[in-house]
C-alpha atoms as a PDB file:
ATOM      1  CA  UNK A   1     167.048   9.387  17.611  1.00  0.00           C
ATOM      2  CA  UNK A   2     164.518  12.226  17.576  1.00  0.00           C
ATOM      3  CA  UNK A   3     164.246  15.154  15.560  1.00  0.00           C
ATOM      4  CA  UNK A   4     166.663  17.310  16.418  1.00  0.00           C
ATOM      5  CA  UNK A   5     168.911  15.276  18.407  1.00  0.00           C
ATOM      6  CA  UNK A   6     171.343  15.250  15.132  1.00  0.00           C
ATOM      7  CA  UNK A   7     174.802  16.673  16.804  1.00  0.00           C
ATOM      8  CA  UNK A   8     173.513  16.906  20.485  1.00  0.00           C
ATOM      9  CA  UNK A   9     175.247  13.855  21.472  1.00  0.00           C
ATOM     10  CA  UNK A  10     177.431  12.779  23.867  1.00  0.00           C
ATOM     11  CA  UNK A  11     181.300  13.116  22.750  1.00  0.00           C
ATOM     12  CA  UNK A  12     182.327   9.484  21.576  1.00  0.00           C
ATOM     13  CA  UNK A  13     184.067   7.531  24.515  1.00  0.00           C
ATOM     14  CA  UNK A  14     182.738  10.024  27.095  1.00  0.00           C
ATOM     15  CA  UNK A  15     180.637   8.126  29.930  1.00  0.00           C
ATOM     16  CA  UNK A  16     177.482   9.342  31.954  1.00  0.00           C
ATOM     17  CA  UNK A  17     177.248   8.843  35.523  1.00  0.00           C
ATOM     18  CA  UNK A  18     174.496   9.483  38.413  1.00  0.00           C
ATOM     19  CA  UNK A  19     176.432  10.102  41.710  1.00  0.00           C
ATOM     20  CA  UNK A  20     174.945   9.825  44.922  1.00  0.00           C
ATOM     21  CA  UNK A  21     174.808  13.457  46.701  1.00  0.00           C
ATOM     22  CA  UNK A  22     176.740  13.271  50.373  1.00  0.00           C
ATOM     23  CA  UNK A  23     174.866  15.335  52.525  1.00  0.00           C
ATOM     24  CA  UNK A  24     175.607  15.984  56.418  1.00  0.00           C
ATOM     25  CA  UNK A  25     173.693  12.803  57.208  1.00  0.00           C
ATOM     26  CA  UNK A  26     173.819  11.225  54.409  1.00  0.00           C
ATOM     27  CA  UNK A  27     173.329   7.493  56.716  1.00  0.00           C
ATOM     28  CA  UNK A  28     176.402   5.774  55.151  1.00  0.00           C
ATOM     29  CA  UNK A  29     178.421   8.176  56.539  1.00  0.00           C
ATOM     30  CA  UNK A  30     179.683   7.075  59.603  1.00  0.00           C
ATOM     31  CA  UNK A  31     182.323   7.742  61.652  1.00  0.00           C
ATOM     32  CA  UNK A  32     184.429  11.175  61.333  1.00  0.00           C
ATOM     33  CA  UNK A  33     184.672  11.635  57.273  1.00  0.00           C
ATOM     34  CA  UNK A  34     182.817  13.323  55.237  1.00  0.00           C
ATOM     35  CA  UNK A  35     183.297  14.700  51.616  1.00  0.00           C
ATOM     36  CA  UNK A  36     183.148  18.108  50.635  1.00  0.00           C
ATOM     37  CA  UNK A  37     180.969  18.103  47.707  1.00  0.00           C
ATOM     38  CA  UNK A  38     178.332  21.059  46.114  1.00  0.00           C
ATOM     39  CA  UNK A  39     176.368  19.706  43.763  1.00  0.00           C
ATOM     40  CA  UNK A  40     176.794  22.545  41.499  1.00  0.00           C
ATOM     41  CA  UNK A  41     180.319  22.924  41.357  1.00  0.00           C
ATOM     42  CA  UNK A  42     182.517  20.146  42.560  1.00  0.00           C
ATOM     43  CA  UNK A  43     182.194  16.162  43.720  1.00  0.00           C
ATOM     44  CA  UNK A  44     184.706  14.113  45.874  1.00  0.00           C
ATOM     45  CA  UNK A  45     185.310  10.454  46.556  1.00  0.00           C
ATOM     46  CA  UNK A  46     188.063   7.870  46.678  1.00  0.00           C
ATOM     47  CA  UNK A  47     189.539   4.407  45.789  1.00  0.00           C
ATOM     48  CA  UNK A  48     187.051   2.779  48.092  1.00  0.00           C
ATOM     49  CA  UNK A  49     184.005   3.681  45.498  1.00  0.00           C
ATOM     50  CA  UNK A  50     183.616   0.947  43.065  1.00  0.00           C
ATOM     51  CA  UNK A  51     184.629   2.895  39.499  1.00  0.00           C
ATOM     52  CA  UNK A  52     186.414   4.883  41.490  1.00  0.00           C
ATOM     53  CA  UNK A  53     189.163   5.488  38.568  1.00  0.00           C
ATOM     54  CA  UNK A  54     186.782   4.586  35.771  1.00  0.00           C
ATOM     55  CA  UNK A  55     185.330   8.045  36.260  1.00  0.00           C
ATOM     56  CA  UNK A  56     186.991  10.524  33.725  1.00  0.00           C
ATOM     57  CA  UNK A  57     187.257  14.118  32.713  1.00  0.00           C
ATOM     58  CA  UNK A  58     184.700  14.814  29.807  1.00  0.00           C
ATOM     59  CA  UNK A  59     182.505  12.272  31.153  1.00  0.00           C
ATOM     60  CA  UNK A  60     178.695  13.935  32.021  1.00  0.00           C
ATOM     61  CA  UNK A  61     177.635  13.312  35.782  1.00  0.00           C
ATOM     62  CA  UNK A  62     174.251  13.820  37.091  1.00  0.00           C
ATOM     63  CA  UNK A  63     173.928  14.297  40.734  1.00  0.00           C
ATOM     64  CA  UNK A  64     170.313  12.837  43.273  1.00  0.00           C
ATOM     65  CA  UNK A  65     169.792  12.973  45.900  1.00  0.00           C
ATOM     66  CA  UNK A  66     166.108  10.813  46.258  1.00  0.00           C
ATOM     67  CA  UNK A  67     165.074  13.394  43.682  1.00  0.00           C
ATOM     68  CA  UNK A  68     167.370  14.515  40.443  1.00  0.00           C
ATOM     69  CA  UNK A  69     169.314  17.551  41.447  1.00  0.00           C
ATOM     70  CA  UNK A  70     171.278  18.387  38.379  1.00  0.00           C
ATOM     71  CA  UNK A  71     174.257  17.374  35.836  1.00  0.00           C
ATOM     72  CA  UNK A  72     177.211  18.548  33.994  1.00  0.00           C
ATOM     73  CA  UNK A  73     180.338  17.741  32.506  1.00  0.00           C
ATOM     74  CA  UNK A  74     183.613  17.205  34.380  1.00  0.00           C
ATOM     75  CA  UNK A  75     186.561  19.482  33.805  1.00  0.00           C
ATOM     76  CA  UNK A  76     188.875  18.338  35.846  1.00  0.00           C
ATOM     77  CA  UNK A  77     189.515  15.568  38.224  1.00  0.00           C
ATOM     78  CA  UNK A  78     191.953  16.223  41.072  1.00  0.00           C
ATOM     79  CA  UNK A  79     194.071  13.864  43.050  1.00  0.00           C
ATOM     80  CA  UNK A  80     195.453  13.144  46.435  1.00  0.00           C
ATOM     81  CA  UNK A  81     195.355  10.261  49.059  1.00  0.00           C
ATOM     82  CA  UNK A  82     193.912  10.346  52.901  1.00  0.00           C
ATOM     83  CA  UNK A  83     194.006   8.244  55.746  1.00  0.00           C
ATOM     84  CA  UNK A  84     190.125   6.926  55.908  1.00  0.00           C
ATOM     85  CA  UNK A  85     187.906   5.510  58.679  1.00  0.00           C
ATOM     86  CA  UNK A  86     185.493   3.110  57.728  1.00  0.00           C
ATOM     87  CA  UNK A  87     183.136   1.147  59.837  1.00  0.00           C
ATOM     88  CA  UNK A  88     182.438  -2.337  58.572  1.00  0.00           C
ATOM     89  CA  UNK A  89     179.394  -4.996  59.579  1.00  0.00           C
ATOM     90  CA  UNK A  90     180.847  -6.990  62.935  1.00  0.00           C
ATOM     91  CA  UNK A  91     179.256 -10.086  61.660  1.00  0.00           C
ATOM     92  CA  UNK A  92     180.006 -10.506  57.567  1.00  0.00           C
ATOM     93  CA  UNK A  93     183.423  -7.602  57.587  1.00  0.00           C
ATOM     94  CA  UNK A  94     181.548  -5.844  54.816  1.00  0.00           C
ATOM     95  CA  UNK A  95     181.277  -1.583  54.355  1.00  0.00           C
ATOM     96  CA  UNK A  96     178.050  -1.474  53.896  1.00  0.00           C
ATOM     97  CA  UNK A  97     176.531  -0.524  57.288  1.00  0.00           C
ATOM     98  CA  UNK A  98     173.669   2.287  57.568  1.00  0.00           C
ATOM     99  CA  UNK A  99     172.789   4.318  60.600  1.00  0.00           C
ATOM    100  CA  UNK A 100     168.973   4.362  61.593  1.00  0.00           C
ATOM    101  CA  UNK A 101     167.979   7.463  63.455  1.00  0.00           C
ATOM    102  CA  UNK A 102     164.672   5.888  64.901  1.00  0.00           C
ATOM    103  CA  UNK A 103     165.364   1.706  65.603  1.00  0.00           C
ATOM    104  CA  UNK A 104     167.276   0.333  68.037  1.00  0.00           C
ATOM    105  CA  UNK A 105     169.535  -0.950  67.483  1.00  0.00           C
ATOM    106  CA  UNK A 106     170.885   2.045  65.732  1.00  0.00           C
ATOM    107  CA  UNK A 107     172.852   0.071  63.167  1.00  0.00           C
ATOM    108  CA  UNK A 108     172.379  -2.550  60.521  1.00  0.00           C
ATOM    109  CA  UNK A 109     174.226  -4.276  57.511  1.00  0.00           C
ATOM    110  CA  UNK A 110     172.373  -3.607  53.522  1.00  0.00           C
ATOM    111  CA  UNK A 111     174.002  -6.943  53.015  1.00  0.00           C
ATOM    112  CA  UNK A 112     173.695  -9.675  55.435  1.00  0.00           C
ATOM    113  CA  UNK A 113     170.674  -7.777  57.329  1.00  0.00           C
ATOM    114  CA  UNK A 114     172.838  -7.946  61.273  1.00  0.00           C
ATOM    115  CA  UNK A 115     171.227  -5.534  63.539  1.00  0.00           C
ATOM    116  CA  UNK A 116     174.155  -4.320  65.907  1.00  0.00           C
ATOM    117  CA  UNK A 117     175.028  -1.145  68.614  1.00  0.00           C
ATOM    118  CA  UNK A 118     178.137  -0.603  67.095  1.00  0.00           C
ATOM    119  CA  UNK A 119     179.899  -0.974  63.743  1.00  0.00           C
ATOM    120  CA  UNK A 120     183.757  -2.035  63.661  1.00  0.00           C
ATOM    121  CA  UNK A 121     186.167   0.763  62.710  1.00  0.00           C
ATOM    122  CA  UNK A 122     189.314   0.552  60.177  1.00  0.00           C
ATOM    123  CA  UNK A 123     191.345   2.986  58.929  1.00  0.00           C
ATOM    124  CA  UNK A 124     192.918   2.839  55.666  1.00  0.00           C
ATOM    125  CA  UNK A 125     194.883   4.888  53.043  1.00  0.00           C
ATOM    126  CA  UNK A 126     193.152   6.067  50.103  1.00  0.00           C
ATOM    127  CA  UNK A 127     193.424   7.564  46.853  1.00  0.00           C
ATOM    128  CA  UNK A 128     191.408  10.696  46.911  1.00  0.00           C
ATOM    129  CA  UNK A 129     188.989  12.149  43.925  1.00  0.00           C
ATOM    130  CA  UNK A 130     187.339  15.328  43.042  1.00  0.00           C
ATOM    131  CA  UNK A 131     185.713  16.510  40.334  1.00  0.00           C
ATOM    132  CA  UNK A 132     185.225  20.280  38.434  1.00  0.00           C
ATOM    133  CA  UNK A 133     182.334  20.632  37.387  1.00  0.00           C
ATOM    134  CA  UNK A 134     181.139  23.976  37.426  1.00  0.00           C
ATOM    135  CA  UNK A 135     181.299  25.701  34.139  1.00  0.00           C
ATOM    136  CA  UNK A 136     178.162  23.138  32.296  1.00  0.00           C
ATOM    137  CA  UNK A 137     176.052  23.208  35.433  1.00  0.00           C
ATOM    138  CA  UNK A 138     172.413  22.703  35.280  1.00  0.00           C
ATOM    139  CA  UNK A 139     169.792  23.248  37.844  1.00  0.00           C
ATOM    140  CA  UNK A 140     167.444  20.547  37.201  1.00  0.00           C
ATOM    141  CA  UNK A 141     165.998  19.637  41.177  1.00  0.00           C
ATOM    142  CA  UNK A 142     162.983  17.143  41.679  1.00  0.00           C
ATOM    143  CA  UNK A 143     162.481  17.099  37.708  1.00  0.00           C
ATOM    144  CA  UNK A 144     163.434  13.364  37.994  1.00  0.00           C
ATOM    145  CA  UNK A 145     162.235  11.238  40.736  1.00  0.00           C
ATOM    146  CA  UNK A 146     164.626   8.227  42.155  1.00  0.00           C
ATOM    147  CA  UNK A 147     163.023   4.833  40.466  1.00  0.00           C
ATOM    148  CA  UNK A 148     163.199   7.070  37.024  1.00  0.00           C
ATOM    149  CA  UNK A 149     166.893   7.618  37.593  1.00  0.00           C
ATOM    150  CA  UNK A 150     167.675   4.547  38.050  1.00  0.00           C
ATOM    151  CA  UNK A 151     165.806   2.748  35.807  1.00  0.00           C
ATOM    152  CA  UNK A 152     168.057   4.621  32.988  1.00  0.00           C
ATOM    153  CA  UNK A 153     171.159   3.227  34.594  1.00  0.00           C
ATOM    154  CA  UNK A 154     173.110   0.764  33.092  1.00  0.00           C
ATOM    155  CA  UNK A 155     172.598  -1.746  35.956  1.00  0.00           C
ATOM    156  CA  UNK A 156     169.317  -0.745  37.903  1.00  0.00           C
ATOM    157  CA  UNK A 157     169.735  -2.260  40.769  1.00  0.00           C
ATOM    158  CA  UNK A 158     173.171  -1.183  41.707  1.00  0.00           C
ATOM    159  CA  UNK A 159     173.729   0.438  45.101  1.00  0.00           C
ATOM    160  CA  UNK A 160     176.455   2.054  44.536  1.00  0.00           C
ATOM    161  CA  UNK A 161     177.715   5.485  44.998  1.00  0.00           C
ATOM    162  CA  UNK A 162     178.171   5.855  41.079  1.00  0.00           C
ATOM    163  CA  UNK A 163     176.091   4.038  38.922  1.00  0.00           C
ATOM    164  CA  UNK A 164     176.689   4.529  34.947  1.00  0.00           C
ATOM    165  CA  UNK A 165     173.477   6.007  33.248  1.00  0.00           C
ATOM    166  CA  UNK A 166     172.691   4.927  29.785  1.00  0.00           C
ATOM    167  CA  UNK A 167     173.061   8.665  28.405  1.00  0.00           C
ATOM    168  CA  UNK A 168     170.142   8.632  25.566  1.00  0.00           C
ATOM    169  CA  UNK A 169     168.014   6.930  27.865  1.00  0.00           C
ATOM    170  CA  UNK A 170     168.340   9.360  30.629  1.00  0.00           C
ATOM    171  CA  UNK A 171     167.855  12.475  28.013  1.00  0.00           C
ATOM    172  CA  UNK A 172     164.598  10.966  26.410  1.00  0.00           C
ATOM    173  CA  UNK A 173     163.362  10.560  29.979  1.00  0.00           C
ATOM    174  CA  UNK A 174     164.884  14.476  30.579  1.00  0.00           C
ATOM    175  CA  UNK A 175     162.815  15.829  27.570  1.00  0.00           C
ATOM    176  CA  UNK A 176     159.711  13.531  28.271  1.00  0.00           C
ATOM    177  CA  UNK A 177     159.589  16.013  31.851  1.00  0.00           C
ATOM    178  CA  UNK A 178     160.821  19.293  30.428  1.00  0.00           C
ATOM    179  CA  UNK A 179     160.769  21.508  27.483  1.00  0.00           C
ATOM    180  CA  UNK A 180     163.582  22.103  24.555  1.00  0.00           C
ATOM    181  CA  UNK A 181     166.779  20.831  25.594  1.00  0.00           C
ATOM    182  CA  UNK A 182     168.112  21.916  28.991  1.00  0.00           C
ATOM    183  CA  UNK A 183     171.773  19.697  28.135  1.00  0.00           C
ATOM    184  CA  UNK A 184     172.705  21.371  24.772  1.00  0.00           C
ATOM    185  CA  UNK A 185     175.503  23.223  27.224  1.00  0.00           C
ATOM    186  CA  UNK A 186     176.428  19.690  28.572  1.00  0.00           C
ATOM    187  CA  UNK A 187     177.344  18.940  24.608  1.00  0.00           C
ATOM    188  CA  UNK A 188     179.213  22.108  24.202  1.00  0.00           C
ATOM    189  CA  UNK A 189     181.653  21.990  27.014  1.00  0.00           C
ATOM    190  CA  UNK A 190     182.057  17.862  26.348  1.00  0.00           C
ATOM    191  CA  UNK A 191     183.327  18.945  22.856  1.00  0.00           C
ATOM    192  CA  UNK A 192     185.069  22.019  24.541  1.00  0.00           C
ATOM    193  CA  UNK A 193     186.768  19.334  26.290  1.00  0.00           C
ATOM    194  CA  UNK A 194     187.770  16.753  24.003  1.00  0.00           C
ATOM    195  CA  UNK A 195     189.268  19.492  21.369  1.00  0.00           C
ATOM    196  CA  UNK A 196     191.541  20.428  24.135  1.00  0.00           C
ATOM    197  CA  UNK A 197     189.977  23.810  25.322  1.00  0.00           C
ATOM    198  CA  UNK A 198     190.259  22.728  28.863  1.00  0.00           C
ATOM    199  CA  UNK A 199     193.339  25.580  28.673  1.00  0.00           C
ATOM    200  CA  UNK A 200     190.776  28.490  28.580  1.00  0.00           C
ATOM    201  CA  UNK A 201     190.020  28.853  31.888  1.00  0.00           C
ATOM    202  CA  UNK A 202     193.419  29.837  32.779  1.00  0.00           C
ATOM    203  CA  UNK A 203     193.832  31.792  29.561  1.00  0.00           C
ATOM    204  CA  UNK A 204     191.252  33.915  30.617  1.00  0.00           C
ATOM    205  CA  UNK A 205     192.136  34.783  33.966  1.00  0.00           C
ATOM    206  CA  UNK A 206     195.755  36.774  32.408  1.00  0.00           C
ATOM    207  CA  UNK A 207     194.451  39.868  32.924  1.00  0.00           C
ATOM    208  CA  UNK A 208     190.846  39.217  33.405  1.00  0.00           C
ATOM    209  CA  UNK A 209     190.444  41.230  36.238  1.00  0.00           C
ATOM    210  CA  UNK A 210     191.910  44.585  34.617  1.00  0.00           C
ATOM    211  CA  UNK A 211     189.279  43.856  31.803  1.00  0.00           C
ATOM    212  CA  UNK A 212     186.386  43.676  33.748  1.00  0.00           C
ATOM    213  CA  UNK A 213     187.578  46.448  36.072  1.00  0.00           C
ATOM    214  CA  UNK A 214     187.810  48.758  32.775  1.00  0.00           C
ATOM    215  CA  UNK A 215     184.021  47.277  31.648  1.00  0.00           C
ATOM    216  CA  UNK A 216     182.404  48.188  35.033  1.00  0.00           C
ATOM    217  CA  UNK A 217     184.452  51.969  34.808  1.00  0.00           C
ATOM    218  CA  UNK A 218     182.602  51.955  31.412  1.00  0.00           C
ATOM    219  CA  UNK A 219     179.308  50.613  31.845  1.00  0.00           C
ATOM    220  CA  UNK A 220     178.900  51.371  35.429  1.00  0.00           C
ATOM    221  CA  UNK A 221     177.063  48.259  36.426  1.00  0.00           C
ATOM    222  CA  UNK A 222     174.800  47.585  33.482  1.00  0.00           C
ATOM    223  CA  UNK A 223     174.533  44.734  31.744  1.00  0.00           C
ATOM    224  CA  UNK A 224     174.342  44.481  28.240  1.00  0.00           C
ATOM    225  CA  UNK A 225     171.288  42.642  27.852  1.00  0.00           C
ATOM    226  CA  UNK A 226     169.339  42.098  30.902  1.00  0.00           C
ATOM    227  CA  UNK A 227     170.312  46.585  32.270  1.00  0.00           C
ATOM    228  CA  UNK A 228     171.040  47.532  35.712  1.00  0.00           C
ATOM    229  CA  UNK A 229     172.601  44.711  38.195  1.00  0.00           C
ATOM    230  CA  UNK A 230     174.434  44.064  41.162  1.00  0.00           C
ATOM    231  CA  UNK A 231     178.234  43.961  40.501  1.00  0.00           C
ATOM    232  CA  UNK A 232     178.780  40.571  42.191  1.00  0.00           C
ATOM    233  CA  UNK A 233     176.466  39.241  39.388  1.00  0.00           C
ATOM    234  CA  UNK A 234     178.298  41.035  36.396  1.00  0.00           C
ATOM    235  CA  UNK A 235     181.080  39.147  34.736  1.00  0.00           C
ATOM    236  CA  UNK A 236     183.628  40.438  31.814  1.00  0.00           C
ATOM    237  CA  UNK A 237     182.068  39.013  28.619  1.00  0.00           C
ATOM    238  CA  UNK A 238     184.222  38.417  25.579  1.00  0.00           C
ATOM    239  CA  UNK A 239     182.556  39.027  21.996  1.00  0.00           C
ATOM    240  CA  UNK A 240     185.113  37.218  20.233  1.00  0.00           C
ATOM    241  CA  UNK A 241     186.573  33.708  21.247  1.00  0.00           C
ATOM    242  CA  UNK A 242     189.416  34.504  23.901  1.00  0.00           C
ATOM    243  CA  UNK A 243     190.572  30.745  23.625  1.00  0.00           C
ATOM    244  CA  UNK A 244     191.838  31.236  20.039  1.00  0.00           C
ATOM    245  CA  UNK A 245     192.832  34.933  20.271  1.00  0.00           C
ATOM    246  CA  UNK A 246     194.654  35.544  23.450  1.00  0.00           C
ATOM    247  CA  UNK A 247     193.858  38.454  24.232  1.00  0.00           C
ATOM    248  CA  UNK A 248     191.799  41.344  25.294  1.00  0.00           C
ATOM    249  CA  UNK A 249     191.004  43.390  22.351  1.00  0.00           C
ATOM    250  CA  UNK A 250     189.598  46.745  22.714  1.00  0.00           C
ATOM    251  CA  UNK A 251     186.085  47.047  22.677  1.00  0.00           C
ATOM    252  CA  UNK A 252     185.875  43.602  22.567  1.00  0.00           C
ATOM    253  CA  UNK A 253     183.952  42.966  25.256  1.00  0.00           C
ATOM    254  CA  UNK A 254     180.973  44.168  27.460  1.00  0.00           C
ATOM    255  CA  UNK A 255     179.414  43.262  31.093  1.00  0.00           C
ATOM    256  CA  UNK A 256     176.802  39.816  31.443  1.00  0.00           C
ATOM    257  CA  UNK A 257     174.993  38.630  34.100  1.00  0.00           C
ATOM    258  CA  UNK A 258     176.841  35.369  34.639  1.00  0.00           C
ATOM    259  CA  UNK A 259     173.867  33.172  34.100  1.00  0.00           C
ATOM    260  CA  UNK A 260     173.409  35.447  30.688  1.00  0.00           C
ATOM    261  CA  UNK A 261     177.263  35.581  29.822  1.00  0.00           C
ATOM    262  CA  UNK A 262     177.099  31.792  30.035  1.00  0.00           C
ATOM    263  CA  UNK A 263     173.670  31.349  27.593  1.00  0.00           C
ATOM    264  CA  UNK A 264     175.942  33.680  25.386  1.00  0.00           C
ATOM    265  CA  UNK A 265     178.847  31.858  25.061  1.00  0.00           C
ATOM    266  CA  UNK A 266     176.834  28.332  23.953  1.00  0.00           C
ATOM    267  CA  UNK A 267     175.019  30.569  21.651  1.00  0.00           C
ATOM    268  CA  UNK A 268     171.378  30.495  23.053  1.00  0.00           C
ATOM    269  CA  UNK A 269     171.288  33.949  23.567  1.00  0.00           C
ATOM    270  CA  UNK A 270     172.546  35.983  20.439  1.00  0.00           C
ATOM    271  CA  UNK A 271     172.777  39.597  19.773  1.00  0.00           C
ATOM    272  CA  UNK A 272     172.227  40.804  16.169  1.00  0.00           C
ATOM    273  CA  UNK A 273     174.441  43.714  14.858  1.00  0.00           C
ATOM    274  CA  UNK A 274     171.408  46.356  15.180  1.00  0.00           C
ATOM    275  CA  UNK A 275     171.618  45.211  18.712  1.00  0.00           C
ATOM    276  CA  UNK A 276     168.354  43.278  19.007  1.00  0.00           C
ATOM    277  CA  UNK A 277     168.451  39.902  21.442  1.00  0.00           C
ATOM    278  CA  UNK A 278     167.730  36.800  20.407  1.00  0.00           C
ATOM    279  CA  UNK A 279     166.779  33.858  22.909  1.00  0.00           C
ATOM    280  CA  UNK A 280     166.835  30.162  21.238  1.00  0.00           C
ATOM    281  CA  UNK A 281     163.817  28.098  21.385  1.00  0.00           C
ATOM    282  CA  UNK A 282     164.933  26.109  24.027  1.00  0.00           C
ATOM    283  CA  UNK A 283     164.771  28.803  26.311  1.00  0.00           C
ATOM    284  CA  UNK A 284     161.420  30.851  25.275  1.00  0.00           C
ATOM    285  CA  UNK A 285     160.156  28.160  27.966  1.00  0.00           C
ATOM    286  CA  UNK A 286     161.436  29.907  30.877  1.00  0.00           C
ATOM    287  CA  UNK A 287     159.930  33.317  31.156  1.00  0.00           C
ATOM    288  CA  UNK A 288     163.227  35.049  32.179  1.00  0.00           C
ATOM    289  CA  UNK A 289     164.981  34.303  29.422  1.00  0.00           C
ATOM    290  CA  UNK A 290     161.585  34.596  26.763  1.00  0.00           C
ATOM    291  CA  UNK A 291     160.974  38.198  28.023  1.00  0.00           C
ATOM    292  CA  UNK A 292     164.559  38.953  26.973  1.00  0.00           C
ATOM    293  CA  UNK A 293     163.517  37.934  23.225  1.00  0.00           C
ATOM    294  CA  UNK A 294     163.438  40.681  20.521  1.00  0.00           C
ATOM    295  CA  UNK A 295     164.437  43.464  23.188  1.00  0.00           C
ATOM    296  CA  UNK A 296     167.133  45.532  22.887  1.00  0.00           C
ATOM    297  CA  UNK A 297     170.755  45.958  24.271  1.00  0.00           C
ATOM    298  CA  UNK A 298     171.119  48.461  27.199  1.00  0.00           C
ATOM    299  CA  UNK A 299     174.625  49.927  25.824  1.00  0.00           C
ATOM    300  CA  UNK A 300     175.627  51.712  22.741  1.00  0.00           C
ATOM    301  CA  UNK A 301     177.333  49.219  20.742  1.00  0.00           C
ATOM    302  CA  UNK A 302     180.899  50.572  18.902  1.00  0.00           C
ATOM    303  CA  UNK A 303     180.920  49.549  15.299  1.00  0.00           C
ATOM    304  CA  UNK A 304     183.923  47.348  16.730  1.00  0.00           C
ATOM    305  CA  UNK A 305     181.396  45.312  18.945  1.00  0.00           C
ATOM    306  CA  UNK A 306     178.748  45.854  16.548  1.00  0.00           C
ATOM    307  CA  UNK A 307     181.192  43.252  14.259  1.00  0.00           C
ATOM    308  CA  UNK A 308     182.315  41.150  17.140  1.00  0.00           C
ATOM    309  CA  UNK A 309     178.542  40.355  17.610  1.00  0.00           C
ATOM    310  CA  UNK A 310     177.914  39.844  13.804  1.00  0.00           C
ATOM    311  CA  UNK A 311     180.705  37.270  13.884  1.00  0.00           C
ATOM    312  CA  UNK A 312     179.042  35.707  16.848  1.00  0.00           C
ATOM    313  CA  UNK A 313     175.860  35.659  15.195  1.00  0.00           C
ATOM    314  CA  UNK A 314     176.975  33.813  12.267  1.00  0.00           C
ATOM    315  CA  UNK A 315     178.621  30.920  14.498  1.00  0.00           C
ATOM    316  CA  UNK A 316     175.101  30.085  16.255  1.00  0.00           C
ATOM    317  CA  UNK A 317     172.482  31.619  13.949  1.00  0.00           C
ATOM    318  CA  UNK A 318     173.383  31.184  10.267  1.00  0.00           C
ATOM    319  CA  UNK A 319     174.025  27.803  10.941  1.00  0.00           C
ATOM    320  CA  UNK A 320     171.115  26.949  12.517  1.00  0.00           C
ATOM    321  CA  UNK A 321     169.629  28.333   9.978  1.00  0.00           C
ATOM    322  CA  UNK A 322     170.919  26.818   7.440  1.00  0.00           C
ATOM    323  CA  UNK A 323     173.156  29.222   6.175  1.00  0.00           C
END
């Protein structure tokens, strides 16, 4: 384990996975389904998919597409069945039959190597899949290539559509590409997760929109800690842990930009209770973030929120610290 890795790991009995990203032409696609997947948000597939019900909420899935495109945890898995067409390999019965936009013939069979004009169709029920993801997103496109990814899978040379990474493996090869630790908000929600906070998403929403109507009426469109933005980009940021208190307490909260509101709820962005910003280490990489560092708030802080922010300061900071 490295330096620092000490409490950055991967909840215990949580799996990693690297799913295959379904584009529009994605070539195994053939026939009239396809999946309704963003990369960033949510990820579908069904009982056909080998681990199709291994897959589980809390488990970390990282998403290629040739190149690495990003990875998060999984909130929430929903279920349903469908009626499916497949197309199948006229001469061995098997699935796995790939369309070739430039040969002729136009189709051919990964496993027995037929060359054929048309596959054979099926229909079948299934049990449907789809994964929430949305809330640990990171961006992380073309910082792995494909023979990387897959060389930190658990079996290499699986085709599949979800292949089990070996977790430390894929991180070391992460950090070996990027600086500081762009999955330390993977770790948080994956705790998040398995000490039962998957309620706080619907918490929040009981009122949430009254809240942040009553910031933006206050703050007229100003974030905290970045100033002016649009107010499709502002979101109603709690100073104080919502999932444990229930409630909106006055002056307990102020407008973030949403990629800043989430930084500030995994602690890498911390306010101090003079009102000065603080941007971890792993972030002073990214010039957005580092030119945020030391600056100060664009609000004046209540002594109320001037508390709420002390509190949150001793959560991520004094413990980092040491203290």
């Amino acid at each position: 384990m490295r330096p620092g890795d000490e409490g950055l790991t991967q909840v215990e009995g949580a799996r990693a996975w690297l799913a295959q990203s379904k584009q529009e032409d994605y070539r195994r696609l053939i026939g009239s389904d396809r999946y309704d997947d963003d990369a960033a948000s949510h990820y579908s597939w069904d009982s056909s998919v080998p681990s199709h019900a291994t897959v589980a909420e809390g488990d970390a899935i990282v998403i290629w597409d040739n190149l690495l495109l990003g990875a998060s945890v999984i909130e929430h898995i929903e279920h349903g069945t469908k009626e499916k067409r497949t197309s199948r390999c006229p001469e061995c019965g098997r699935a796995n039959v790939v369309m070739r936009s430039t040969m002729q013939p136009p189709y051919r069979c990964d496993d027995c190597h037929a060359e054929f004009d048309q596959p054979e169709f099926t229909t079948k029920t299934v049990t449907t899949y789809r994964s929430n993801h949305g809330q640990a997103w990171v961006d992380l496109e073309g910082v792995l290539d494909g023979p990387t990814l897959r060389s930190v899978c658990v079996y290499p040379k699986s085709q599949n559509s979800f292949r089990q990474l070996r977790w430390d493996d894929f991180r070391a090869a992460l950090r070996g590409a990027t600086q500081g630790d762009p999955l330390r908000v993977l770790d948080v929600t994956s705790e998040q997760i398995a000490g039962g906070h998957k309620t706080r998403p619907v918490r929040v929403r009981i009122g949430q929109a009254a809240f942040r109507a009553a910031l933006l009426a206050q703050y007229d469109r100003t974030c905290a800690i970045t100033g002016p933005c649009p107010t499709d980009a502002l979101e109603a940021c709690h100073l104080y842990s919502y999932a444990k208190v229930g409630e909106h307490k006055d002056q307990g909260g102020v407008l973030l930009r949403r990629d800043i509101h989430r930084l500030f709820d995994i602690g890498l962005i911390a306010v101090d209770g003079a009102g000065v910003v603080d941007v971890a280490a792993e972030l002073l990489d990214y010039p957005t973030y580092r030119d945020l560092h030391g600056t100060r708030v664009h609000i004046d802080l209540s002594e109320k929120q001037r508390a709420w922010l002390r509190g949150h300061w001793t959560e991520w900071r004094s413990a980092a610290d040491g203290g």
